[in-house]
N, C-alpha and C. Protein backbone atom coordinates (compact mmCIF):
# COMPACT_ATOMS: atom_id res chain seq x y z
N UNK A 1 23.69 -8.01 -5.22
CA UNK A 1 22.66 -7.94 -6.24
C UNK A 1 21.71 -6.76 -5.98
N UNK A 2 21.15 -6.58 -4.79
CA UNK A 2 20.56 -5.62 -4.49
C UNK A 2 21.13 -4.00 -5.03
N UNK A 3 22.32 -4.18 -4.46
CA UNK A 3 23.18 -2.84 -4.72
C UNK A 3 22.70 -2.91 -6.53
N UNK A 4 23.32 -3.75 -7.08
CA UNK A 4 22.83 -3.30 -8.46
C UNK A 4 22.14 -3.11 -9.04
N UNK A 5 20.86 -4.30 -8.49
CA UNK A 5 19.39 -3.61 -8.84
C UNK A 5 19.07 -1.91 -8.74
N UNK A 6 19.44 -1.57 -7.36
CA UNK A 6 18.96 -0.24 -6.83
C UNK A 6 19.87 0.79 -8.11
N UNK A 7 20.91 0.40 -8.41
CA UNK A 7 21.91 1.71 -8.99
C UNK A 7 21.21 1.57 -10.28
N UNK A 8 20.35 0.06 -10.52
CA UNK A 8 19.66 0.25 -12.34
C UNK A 8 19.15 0.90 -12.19
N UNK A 9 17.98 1.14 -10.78
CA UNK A 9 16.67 1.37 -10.97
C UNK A 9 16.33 2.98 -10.53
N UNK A 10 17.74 3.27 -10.14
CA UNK A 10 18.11 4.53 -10.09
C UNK A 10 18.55 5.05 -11.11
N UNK A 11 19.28 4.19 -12.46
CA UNK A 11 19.23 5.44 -13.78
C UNK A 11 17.91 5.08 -14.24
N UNK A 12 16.94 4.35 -14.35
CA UNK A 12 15.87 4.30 -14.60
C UNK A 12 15.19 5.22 -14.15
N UNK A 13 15.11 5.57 -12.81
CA UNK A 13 14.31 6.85 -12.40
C UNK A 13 15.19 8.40 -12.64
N UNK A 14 16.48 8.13 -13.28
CA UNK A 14 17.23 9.77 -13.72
C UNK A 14 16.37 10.11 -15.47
N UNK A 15 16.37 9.14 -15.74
CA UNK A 15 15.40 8.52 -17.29
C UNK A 15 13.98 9.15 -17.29
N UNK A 16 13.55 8.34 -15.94
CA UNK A 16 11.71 9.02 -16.21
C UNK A 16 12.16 10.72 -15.66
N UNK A 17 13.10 10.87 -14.43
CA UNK A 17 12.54 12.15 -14.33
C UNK A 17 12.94 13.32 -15.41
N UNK A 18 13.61 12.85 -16.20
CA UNK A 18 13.95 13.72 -18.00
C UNK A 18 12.97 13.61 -18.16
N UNK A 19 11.76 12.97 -18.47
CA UNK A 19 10.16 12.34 -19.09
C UNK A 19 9.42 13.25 -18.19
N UNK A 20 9.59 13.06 -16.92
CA UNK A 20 8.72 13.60 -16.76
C UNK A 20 8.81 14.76 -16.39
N UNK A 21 9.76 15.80 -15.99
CA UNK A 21 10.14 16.97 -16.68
C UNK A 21 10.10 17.68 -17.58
N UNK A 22 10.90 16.99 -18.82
CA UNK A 22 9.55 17.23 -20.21
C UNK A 22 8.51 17.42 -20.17
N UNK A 23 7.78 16.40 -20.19
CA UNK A 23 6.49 15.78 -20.19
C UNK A 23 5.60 17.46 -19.44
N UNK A 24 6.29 17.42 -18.21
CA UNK A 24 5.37 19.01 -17.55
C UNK A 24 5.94 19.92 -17.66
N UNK A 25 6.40 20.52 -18.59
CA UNK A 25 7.23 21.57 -19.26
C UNK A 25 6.07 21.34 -20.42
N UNK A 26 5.86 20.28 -21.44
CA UNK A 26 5.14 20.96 -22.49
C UNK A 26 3.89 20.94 -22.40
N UNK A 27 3.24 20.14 -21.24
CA UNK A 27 1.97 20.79 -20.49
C UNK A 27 1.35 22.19 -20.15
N UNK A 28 2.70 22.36 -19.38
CA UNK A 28 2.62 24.28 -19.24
C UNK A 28 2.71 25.37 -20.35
N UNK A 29 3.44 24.37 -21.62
CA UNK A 29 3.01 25.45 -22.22
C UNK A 29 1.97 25.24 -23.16
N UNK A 30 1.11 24.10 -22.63
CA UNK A 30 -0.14 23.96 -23.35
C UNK A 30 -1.17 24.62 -22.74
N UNK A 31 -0.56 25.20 -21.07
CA UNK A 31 -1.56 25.82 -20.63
C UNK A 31 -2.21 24.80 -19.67
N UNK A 32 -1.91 23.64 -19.52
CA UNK A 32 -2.50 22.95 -18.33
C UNK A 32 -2.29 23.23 -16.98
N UNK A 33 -1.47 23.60 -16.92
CA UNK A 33 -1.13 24.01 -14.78
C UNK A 33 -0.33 23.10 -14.54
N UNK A 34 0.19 23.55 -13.48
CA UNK A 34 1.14 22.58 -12.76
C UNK A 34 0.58 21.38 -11.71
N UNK A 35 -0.48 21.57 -11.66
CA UNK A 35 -1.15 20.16 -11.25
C UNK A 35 -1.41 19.08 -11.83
N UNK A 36 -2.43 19.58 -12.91
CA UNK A 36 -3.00 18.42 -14.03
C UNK A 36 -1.87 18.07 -15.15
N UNK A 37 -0.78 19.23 -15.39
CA UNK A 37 0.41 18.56 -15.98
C UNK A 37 1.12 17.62 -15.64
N UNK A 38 1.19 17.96 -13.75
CA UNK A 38 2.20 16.99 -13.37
C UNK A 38 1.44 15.74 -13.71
N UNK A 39 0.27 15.30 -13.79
CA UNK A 39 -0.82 14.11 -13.23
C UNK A 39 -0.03 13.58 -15.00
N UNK A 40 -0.78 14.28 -16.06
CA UNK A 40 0.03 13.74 -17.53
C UNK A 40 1.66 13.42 -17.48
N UNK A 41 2.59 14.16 -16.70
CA UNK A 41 3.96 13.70 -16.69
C UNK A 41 4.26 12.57 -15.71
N UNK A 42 3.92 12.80 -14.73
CA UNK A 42 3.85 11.63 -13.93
C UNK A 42 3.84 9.89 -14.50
N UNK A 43 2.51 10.32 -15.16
CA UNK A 43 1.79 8.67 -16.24
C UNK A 43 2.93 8.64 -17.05
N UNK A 44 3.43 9.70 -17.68
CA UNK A 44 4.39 9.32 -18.86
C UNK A 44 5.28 8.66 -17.97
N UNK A 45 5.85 9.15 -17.25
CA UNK A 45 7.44 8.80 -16.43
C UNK A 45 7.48 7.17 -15.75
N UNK A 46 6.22 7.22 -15.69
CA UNK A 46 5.57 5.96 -15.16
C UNK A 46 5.85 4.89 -15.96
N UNK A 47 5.47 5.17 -17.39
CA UNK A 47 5.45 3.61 -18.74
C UNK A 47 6.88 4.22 -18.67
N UNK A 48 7.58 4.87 -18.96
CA UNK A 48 8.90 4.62 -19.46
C UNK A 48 10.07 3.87 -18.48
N UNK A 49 9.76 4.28 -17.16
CA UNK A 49 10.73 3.19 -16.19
C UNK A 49 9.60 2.25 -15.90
N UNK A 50 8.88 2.14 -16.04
CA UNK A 50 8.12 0.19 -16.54
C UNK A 50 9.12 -0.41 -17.46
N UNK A 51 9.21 0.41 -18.55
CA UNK A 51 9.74 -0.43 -19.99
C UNK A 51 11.28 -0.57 -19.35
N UNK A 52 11.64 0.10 -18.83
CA UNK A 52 13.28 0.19 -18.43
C UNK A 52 13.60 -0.67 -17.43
N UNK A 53 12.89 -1.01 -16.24
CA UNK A 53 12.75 -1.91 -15.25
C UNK A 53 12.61 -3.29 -15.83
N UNK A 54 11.79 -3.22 -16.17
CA UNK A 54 11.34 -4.66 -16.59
C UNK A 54 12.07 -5.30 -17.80
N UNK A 55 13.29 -4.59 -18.27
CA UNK A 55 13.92 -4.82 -19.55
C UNK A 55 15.30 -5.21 -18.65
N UNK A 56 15.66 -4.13 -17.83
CA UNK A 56 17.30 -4.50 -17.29
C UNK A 56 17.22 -4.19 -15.61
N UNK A 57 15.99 -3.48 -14.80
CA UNK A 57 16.82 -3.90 -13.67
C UNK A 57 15.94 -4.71 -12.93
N UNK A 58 15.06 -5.53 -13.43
CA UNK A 58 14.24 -6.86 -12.90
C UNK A 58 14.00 -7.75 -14.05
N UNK A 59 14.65 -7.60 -15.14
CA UNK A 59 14.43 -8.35 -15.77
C UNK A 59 14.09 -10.22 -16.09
N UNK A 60 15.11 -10.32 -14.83
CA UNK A 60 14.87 -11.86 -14.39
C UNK A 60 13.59 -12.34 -13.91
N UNK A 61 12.92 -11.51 -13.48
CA UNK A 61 12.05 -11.86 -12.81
C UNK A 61 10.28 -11.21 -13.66
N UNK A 62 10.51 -10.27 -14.52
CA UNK A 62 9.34 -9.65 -15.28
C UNK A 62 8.12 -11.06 -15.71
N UNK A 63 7.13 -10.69 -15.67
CA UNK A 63 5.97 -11.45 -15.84
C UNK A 63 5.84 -11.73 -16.83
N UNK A 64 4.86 -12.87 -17.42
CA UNK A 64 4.93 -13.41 -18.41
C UNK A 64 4.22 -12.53 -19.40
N UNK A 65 2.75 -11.79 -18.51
CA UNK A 65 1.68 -10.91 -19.16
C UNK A 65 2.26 -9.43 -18.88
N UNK A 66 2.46 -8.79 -19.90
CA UNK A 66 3.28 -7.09 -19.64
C UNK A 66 2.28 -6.62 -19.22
N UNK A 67 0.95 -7.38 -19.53
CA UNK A 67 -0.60 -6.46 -19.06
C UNK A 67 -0.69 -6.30 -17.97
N UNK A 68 -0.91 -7.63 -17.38
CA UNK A 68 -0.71 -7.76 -15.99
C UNK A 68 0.22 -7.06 -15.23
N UNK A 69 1.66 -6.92 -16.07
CA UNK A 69 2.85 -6.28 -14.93
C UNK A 69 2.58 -5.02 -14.91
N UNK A 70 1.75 -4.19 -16.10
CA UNK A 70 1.74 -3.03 -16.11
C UNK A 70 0.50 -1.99 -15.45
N UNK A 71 0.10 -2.86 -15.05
CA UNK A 71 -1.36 -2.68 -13.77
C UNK A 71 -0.40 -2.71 -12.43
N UNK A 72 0.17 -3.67 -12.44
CA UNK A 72 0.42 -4.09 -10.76
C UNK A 72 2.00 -2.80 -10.51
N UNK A 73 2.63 -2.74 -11.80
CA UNK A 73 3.29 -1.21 -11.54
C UNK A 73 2.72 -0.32 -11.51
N UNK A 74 1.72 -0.06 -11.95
CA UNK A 74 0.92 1.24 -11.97
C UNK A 74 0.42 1.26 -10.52
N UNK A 75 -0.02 0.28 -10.01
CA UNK A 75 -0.94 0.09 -8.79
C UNK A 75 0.69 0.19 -7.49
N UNK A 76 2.04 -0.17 -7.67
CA UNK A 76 2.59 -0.42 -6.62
C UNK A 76 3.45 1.31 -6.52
N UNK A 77 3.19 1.90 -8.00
CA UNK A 77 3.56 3.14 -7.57
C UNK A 77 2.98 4.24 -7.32
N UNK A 78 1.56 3.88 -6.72
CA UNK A 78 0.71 4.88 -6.45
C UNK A 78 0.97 5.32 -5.01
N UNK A 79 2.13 4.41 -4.50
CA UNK A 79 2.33 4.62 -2.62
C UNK A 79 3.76 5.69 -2.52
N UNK A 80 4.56 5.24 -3.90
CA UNK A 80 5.51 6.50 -4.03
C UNK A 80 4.94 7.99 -4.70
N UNK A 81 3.71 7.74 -5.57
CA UNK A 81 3.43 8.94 -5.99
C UNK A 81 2.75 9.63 -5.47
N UNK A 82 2.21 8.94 -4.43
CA UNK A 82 1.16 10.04 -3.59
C UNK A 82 2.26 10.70 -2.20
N UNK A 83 3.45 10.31 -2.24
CA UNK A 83 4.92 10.84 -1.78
C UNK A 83 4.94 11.91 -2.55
N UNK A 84 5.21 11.37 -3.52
CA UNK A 84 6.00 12.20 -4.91
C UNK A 84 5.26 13.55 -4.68
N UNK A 85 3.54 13.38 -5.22
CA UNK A 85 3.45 14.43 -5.62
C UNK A 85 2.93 15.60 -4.60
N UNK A 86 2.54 14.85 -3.17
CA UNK A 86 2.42 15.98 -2.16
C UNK A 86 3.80 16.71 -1.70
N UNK A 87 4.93 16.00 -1.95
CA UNK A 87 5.98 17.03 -1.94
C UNK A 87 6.54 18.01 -2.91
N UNK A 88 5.49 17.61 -4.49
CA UNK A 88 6.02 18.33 -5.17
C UNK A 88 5.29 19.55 -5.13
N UNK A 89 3.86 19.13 -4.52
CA UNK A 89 2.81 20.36 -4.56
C UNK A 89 3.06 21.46 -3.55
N UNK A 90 3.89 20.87 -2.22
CA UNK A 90 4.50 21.23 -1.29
C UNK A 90 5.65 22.55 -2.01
N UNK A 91 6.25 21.82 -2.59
CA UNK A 91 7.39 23.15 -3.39
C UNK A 91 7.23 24.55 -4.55
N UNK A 92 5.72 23.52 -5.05
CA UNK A 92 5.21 24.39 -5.43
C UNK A 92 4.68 25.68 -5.08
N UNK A 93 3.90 25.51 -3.72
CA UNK A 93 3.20 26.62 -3.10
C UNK A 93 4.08 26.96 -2.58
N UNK A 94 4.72 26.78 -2.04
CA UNK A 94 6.03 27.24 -1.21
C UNK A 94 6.81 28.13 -1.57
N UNK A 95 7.13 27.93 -2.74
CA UNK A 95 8.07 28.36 -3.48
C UNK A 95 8.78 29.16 -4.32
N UNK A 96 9.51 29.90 -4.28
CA UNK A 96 9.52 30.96 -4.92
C UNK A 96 9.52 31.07 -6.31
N UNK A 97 8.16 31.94 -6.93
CA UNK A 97 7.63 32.01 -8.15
C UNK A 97 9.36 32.31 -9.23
N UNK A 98 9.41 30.53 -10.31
CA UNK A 98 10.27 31.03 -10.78
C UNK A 98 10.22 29.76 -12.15
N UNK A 99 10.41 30.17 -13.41
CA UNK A 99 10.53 29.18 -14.08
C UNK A 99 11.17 27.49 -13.85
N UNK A 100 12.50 27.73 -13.16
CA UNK A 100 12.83 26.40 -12.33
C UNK A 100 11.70 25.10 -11.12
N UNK A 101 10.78 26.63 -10.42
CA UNK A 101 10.29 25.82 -9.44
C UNK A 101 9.64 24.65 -10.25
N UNK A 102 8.94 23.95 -10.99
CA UNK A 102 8.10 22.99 -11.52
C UNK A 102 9.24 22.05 -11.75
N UNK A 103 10.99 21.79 -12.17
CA UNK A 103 11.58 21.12 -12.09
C UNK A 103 12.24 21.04 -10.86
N UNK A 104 12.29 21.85 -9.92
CA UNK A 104 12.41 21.78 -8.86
C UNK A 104 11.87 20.78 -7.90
N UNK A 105 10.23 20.64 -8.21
CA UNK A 105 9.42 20.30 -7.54
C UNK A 105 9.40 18.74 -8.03
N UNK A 106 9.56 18.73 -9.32
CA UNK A 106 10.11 17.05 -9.54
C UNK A 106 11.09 16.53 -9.26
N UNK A 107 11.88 17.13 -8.92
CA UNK A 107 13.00 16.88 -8.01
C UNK A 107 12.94 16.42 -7.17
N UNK A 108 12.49 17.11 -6.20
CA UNK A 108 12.35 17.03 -4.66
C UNK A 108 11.60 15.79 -4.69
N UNK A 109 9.95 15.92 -5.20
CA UNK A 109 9.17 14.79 -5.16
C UNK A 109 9.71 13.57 -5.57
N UNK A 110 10.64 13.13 -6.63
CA UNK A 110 11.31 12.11 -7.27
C UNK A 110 12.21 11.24 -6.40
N UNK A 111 12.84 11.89 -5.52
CA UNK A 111 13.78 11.80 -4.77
C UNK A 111 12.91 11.17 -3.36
N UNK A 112 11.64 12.24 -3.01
CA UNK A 112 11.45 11.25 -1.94
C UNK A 112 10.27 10.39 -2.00
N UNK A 113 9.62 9.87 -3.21
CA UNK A 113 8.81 8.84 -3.80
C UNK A 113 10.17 7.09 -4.07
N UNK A 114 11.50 7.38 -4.22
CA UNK A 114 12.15 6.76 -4.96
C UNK A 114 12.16 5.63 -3.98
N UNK A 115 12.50 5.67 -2.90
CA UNK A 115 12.77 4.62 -2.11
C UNK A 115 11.41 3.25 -2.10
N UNK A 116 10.58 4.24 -1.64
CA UNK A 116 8.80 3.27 -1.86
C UNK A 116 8.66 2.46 -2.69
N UNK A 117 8.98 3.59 -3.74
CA UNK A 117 9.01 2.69 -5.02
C UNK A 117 9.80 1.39 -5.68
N UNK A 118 10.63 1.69 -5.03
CA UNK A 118 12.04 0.51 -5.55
C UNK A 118 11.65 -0.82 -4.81
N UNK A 119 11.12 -0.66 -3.46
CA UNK A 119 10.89 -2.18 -2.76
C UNK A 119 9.47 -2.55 -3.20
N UNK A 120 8.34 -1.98 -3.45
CA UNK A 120 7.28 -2.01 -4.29
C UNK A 120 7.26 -3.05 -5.25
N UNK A 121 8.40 -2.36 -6.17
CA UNK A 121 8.77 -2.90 -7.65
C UNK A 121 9.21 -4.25 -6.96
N UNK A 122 10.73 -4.11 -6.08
CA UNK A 122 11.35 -5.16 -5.99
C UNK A 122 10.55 -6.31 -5.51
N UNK A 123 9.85 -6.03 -4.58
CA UNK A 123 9.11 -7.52 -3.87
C UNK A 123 7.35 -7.46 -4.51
N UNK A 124 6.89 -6.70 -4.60
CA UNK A 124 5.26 -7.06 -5.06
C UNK A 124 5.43 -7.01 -6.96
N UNK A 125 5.82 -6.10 -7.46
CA UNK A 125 5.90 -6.41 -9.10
C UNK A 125 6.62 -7.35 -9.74
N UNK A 126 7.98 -7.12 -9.38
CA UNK A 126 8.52 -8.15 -9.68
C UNK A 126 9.38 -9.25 -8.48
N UNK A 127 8.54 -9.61 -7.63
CA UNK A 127 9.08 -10.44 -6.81
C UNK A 127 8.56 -11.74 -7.30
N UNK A 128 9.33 -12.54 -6.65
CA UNK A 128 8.95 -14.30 -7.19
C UNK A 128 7.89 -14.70 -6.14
């Protein structure tokens, strides 16, 4: 069960990071930066694997109040995103000046926020 949870909740997070890739792609070209964009893509990427999690890969277990679940996700992925996004800021400065680096950098960060996040979800959001 686990195994399958993790492989949902892993196209769930291939899902947000399209969102939130987007999401800081049309930031930048609103002219926000690659900081305060990521902070707007981030939030987006955030409600959309809420809605995706809580629909098919915890679904058994999702709360009765979405209000409630959608605080206590917000609140259990602040321990993967503060992962997320010091490695993405990490690639950023780092990195060689190039239209890719900003999906790059969600990359990298996505990848090593993902794990935190999944037992987070699994035992404090939606655990019994």
């Amino acid at each position: 069960m686990m195994n399958s949870q993790f492989f949902r909740f892993a196209i769930a997070g291939a899902i947000g990071f399209a969102v939130d890739a987007g999401v800081l792609y049309l930031a930048l070209a609103c002219g926000l930066g690659p900081f305060f964009g990521r902070v707007l893509s981030f939030l987006a990427a955030v409600w959309v694997t809420w809605q995706i999690n809580r629909r098919y890969t915890f679904s058994q277990r999702a709360m009765r109040s979405a209000w409630a679940e959608w605080w206590r996700y917000v609140l259990s992925m602040l321990s993967g995103a503060s992962v997320n996004y010091a490695v993405y800021s990490l690639v950023i400065v780092t990195g060689p000046r190039s239209s890719w680096l900003p999906l790059a950098g969600v990359a990298c960060g996505s990848i090593a926020g993902m794990f935190i996040n999944f037992f987070a979800a699994k035992f404090w959001v939606f655990g019994k």
